[in-house]
C-alpha atoms as a PDB file:
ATOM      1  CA  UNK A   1     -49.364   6.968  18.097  1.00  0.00           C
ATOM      2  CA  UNK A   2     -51.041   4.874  20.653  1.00  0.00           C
ATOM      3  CA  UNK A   3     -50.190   2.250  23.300  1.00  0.00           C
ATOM      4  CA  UNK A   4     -52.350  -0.800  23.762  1.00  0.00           C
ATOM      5  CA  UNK A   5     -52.358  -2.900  26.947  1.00  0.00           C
ATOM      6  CA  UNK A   6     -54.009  -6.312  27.659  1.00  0.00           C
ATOM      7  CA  UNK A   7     -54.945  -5.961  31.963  1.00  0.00           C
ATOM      8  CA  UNK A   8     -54.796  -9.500  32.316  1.00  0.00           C
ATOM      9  CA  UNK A   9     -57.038  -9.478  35.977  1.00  0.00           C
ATOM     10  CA  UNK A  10     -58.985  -6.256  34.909  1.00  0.00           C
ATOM     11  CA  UNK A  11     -60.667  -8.525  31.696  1.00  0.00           C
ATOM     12  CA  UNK A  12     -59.928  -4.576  29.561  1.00  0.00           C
ATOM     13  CA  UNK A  13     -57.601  -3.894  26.719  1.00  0.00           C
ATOM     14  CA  UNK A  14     -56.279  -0.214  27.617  1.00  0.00           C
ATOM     15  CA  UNK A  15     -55.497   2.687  24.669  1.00  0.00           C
ATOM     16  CA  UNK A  16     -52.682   4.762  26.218  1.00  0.00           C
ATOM     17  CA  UNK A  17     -52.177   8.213  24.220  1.00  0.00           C
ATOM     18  CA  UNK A  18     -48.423   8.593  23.614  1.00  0.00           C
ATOM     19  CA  UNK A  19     -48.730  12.116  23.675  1.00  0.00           C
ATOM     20  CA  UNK A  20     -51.168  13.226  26.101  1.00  0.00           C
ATOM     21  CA  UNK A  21     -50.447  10.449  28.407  1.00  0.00           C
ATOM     22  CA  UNK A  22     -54.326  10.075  28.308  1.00  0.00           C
ATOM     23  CA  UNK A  23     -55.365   6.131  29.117  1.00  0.00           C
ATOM     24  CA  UNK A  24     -58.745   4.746  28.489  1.00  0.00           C
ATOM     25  CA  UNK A  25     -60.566   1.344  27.910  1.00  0.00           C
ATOM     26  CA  UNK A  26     -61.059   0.366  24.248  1.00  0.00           C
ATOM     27  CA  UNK A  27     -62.917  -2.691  25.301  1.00  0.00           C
ATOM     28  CA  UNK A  28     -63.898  -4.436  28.234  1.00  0.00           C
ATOM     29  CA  UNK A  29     -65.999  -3.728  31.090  1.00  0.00           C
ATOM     30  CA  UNK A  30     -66.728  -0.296  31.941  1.00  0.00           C
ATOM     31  CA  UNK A  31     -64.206   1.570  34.844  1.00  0.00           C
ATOM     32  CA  UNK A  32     -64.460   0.651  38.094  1.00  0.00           C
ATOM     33  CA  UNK A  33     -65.682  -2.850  37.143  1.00  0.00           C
ATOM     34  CA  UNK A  34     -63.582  -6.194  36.481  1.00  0.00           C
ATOM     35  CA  UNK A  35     -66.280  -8.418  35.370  1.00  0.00           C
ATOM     36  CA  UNK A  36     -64.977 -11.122  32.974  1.00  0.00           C
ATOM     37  CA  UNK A  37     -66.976 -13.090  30.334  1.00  0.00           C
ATOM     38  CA  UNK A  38     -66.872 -13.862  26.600  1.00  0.00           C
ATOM     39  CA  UNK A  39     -69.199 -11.648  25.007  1.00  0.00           C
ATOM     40  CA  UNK A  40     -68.924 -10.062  21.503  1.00  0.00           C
ATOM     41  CA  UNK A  41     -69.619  -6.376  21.312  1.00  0.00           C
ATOM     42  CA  UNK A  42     -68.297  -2.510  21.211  1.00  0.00           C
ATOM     43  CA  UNK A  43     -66.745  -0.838  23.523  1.00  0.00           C
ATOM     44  CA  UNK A  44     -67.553  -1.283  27.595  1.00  0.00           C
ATOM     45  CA  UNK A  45     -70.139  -4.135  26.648  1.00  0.00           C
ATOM     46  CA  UNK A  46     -67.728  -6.561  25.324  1.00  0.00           C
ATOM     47  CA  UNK A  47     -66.052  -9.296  28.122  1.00  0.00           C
ATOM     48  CA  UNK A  48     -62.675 -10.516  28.457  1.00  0.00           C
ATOM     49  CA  UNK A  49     -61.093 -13.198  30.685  1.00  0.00           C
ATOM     50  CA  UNK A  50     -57.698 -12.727  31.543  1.00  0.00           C
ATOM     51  CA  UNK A  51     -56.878 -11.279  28.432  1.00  0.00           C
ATOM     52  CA  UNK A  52     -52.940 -11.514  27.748  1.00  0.00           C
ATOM     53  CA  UNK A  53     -51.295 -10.854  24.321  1.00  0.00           C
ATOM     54  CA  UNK A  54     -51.719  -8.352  21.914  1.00  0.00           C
ATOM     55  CA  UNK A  55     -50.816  -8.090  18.123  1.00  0.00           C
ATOM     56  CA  UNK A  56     -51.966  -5.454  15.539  1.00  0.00           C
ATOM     57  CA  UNK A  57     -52.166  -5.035  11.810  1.00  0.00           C
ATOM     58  CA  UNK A  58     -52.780  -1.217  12.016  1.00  0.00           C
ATOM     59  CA  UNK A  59     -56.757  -1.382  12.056  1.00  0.00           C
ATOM     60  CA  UNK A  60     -57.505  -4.102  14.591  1.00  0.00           C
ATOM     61  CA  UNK A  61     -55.895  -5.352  17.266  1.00  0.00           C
ATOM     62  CA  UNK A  62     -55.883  -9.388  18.022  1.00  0.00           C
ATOM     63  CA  UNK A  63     -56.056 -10.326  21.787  1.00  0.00           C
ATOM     64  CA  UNK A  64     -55.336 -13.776  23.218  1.00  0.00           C
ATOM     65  CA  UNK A  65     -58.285 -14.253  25.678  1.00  0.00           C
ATOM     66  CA  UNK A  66     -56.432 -16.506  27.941  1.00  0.00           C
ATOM     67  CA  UNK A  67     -59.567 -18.282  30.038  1.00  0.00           C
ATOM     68  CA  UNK A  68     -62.052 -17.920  27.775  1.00  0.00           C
ATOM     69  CA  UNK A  69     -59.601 -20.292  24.983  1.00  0.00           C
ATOM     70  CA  UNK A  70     -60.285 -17.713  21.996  1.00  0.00           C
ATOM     71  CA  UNK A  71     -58.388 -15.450  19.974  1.00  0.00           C
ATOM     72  CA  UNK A  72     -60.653 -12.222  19.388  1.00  0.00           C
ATOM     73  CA  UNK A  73     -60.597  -9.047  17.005  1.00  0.00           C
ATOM     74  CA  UNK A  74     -60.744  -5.863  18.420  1.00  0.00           C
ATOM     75  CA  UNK A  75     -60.969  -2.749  15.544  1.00  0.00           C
ATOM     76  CA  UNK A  76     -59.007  -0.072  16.968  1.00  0.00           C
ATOM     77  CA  UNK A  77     -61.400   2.631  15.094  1.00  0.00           C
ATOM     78  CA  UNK A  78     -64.601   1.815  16.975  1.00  0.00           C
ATOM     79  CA  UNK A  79     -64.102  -0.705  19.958  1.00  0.00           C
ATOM     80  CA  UNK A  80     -65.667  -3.709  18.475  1.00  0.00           C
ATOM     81  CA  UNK A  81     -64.640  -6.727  19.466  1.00  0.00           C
ATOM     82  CA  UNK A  82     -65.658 -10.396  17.735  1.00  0.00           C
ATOM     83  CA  UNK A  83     -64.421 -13.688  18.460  1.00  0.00           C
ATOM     84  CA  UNK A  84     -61.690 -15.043  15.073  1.00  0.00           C
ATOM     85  CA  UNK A  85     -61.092 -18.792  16.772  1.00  0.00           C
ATOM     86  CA  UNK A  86     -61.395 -20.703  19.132  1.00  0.00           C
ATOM     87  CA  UNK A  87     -63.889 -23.348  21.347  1.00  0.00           C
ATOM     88  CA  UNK A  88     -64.729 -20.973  24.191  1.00  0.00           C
END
């Protein structure tokens, strides 16, 4: 099983590998970059701000993008992240 982490000043939504212990960025910017925005896309091209919940249904994950006013989608099998609601 995995672990998934919203890094609320980072703008990234973290994958932690229970069993390896192995942590990478399922979306957001790339590492060793923060930059924030509110762009639609897979993988290290998509943009967060502040995101800070998290909720899953098994294939995507649902992140609360706290500045950016928007709920987005996040499918855990590729990375891709679209925006479900909100004014932005």
């Amino acid at each position: 099983p995995n672990l998934y982490v919203a890094e609320f000043t980072n703008h990234k939504i973290r994958k932690i590998q229970i069993s390896s212990s192995t942590v990478s960025t399922l979306a957001g910017p790339a590492p060793g970059s923060n930059d924030s925005g509110d762009v639609n896309g897979t993988g290290n091209v998509a943009r967060f701000k502040n995101p800070v919940a998290l909720a899953t249904d098994g294939t995507n994950l649902y992140v609360a993008d706290w500045d950016n006013h928007r709920i987005r989608k996040v499918v855990l099998s590729s990375g891709e992240v679209s925006s479900l609601a909100g004014d932005g």
